[in-house]
C-alpha atoms as a PDB file:
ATOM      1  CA  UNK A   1       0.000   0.000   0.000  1.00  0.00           C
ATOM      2  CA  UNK A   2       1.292   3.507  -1.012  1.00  0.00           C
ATOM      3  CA  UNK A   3       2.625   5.331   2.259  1.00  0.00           C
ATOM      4  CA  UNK A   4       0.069   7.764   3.446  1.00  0.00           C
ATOM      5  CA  UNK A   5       2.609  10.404   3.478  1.00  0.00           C
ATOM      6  CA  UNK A   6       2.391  10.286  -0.318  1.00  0.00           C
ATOM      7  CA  UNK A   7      -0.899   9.594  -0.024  1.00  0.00           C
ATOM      8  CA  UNK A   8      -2.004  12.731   1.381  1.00  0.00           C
ATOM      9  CA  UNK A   9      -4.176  14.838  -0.680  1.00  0.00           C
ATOM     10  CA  UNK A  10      -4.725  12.831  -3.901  1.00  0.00           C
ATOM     11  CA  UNK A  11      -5.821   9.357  -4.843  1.00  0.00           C
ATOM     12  CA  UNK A  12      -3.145   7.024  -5.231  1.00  0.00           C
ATOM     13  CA  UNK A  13      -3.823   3.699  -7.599  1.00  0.00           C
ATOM     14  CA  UNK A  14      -2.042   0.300  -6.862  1.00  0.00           C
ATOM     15  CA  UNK A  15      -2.193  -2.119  -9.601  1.00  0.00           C
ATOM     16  CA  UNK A  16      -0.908  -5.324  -7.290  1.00  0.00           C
ATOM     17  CA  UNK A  17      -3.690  -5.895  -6.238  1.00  0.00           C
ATOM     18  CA  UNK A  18      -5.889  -2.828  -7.879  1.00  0.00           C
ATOM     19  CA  UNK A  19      -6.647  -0.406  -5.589  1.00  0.00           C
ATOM     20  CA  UNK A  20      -7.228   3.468  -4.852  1.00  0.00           C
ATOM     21  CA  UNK A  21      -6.130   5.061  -1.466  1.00  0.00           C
ATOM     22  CA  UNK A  22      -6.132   8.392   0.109  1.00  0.00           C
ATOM     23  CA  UNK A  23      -5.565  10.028   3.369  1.00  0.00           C
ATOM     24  CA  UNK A  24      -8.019  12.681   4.046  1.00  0.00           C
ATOM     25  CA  UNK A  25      -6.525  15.506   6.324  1.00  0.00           C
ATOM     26  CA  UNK A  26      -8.918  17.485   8.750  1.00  0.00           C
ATOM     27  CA  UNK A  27      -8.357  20.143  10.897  1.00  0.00           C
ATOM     28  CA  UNK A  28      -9.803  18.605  13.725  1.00  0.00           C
ATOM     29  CA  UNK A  29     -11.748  15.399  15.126  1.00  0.00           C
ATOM     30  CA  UNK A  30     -15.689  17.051  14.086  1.00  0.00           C
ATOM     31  CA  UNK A  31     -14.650  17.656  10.465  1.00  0.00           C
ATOM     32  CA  UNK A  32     -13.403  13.950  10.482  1.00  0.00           C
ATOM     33  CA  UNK A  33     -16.436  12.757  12.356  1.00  0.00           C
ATOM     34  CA  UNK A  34     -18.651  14.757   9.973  1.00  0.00           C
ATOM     35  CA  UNK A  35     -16.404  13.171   7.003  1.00  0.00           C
ATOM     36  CA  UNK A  36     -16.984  10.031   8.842  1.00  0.00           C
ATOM     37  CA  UNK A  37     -20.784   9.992   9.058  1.00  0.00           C
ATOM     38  CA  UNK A  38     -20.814  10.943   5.354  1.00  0.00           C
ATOM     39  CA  UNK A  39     -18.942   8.453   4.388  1.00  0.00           C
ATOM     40  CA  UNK A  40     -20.972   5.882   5.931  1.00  0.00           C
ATOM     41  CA  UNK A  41     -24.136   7.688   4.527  1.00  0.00           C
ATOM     42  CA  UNK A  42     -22.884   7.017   0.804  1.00  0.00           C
ATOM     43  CA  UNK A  43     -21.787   3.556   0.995  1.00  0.00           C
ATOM     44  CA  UNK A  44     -25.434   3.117   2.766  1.00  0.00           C
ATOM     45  CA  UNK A  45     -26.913   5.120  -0.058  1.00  0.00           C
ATOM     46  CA  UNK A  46     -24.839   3.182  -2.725  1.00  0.00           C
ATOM     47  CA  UNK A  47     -24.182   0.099  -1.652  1.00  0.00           C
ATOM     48  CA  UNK A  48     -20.438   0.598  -1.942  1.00  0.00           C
ATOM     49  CA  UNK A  49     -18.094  -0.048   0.818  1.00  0.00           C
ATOM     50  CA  UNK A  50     -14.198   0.820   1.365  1.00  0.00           C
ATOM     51  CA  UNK A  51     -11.930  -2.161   1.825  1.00  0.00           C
ATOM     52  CA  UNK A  52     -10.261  -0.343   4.708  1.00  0.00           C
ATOM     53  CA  UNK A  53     -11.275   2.627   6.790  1.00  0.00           C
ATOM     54  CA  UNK A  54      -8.685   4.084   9.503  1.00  0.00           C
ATOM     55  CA  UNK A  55      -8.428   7.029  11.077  1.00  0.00           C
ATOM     56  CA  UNK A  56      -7.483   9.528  13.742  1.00  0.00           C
ATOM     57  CA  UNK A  57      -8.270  12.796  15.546  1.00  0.00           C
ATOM     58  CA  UNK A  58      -7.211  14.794  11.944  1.00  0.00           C
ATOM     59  CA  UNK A  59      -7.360  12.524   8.937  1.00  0.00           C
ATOM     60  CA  UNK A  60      -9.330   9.198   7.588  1.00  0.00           C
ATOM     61  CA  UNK A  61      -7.505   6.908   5.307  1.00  0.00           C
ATOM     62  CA  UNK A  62      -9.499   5.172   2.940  1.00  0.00           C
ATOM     63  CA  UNK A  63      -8.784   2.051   0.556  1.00  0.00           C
ATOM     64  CA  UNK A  64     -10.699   1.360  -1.847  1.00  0.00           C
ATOM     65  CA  UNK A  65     -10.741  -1.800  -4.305  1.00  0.00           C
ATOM     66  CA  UNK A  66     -13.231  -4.134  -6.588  1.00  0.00           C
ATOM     67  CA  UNK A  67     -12.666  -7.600  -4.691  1.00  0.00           C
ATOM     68  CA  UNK A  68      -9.365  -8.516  -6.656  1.00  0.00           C
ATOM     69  CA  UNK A  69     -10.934  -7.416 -10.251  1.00  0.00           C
ATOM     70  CA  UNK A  70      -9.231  -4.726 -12.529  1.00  0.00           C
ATOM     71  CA  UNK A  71     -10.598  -0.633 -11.184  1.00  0.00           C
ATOM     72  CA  UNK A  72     -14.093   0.629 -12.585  1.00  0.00           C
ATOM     73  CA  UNK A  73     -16.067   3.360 -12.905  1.00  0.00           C
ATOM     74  CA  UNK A  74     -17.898   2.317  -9.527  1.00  0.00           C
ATOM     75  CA  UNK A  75     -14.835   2.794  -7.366  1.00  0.00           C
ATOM     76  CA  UNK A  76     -13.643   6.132  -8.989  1.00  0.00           C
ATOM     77  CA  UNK A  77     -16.944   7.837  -8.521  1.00  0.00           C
ATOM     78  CA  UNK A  78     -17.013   6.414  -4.927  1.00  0.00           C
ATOM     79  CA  UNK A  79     -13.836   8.260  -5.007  1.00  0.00           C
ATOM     80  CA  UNK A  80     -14.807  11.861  -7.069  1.00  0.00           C
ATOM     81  CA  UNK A  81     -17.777  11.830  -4.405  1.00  0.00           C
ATOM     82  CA  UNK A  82     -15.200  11.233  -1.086  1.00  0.00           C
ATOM     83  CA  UNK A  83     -13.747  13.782  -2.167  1.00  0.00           C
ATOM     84  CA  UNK A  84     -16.870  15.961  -2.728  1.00  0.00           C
ATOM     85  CA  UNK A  85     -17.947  14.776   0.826  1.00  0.00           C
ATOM     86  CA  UNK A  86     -13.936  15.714   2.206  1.00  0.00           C
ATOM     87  CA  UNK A  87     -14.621  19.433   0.772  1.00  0.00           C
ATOM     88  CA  UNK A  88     -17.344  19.727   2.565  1.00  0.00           C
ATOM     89  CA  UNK A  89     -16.772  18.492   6.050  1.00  0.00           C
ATOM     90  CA  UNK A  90     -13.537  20.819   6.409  1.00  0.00           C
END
C-alpha cells in the first residue's frame, strides 16, 4: 500500500492488487467525524463499501478496491464523491 505520506491529498492507484487510497486531512476530530458519518451515509446510499477505513483525531484513510478485479467506474466515482464529501466536512 502507497505510504500515506504520499498519499495525502490525492488518490493514489495500486495495480498489485488494484486499488485506490487516500488520506483525508482534517483540521480537527468534528470535520473527520462529519467526514466520517458521510462516508458511511454514501456507501449506505450506494451500496459501496471501502476495503479499509482508519483514522485519527485529523485525517481518515481510505482504501478502496473491486474484490481482486481490474478498477471501474464504480470505485472512482465512490472516489470523485469522497472527495466531494472531504470538501465539505472541512
Amino acid at each position: 500500500m502507497p505510504d500515506a505520506s504520499q498519499a495525502s491529498g490525492a488518490w493514489q492507484e495500486q495495480a498489485k492488487p488494484p486499488l485506490l487510497f487516500r488520506r483525508f486531512e482534517f483540521a480537527d476530530y468534528s470535520h473527520t467525524r462529519a467526514f466520517l458519518d458521510a462516508l458511511g451515509e454514501l456507501s449506505e446510499r450506494t451500496g459501496f463499501y471501502p476495503r479499509n477505513v482508519s483514522f485519527a483525531s485529523g485525517h481518515v484513510n481510505v482504501t478502496l478496491d473491486a474484490d481482486g478485479e481490474p478498477l471501474g467506474e464504480r470505485e472512482r466515482d465512490f472516489a470523485r464523491q469522497l472527495d466531494a464529501l472531504a470538501r465539505q466536512a472541512d
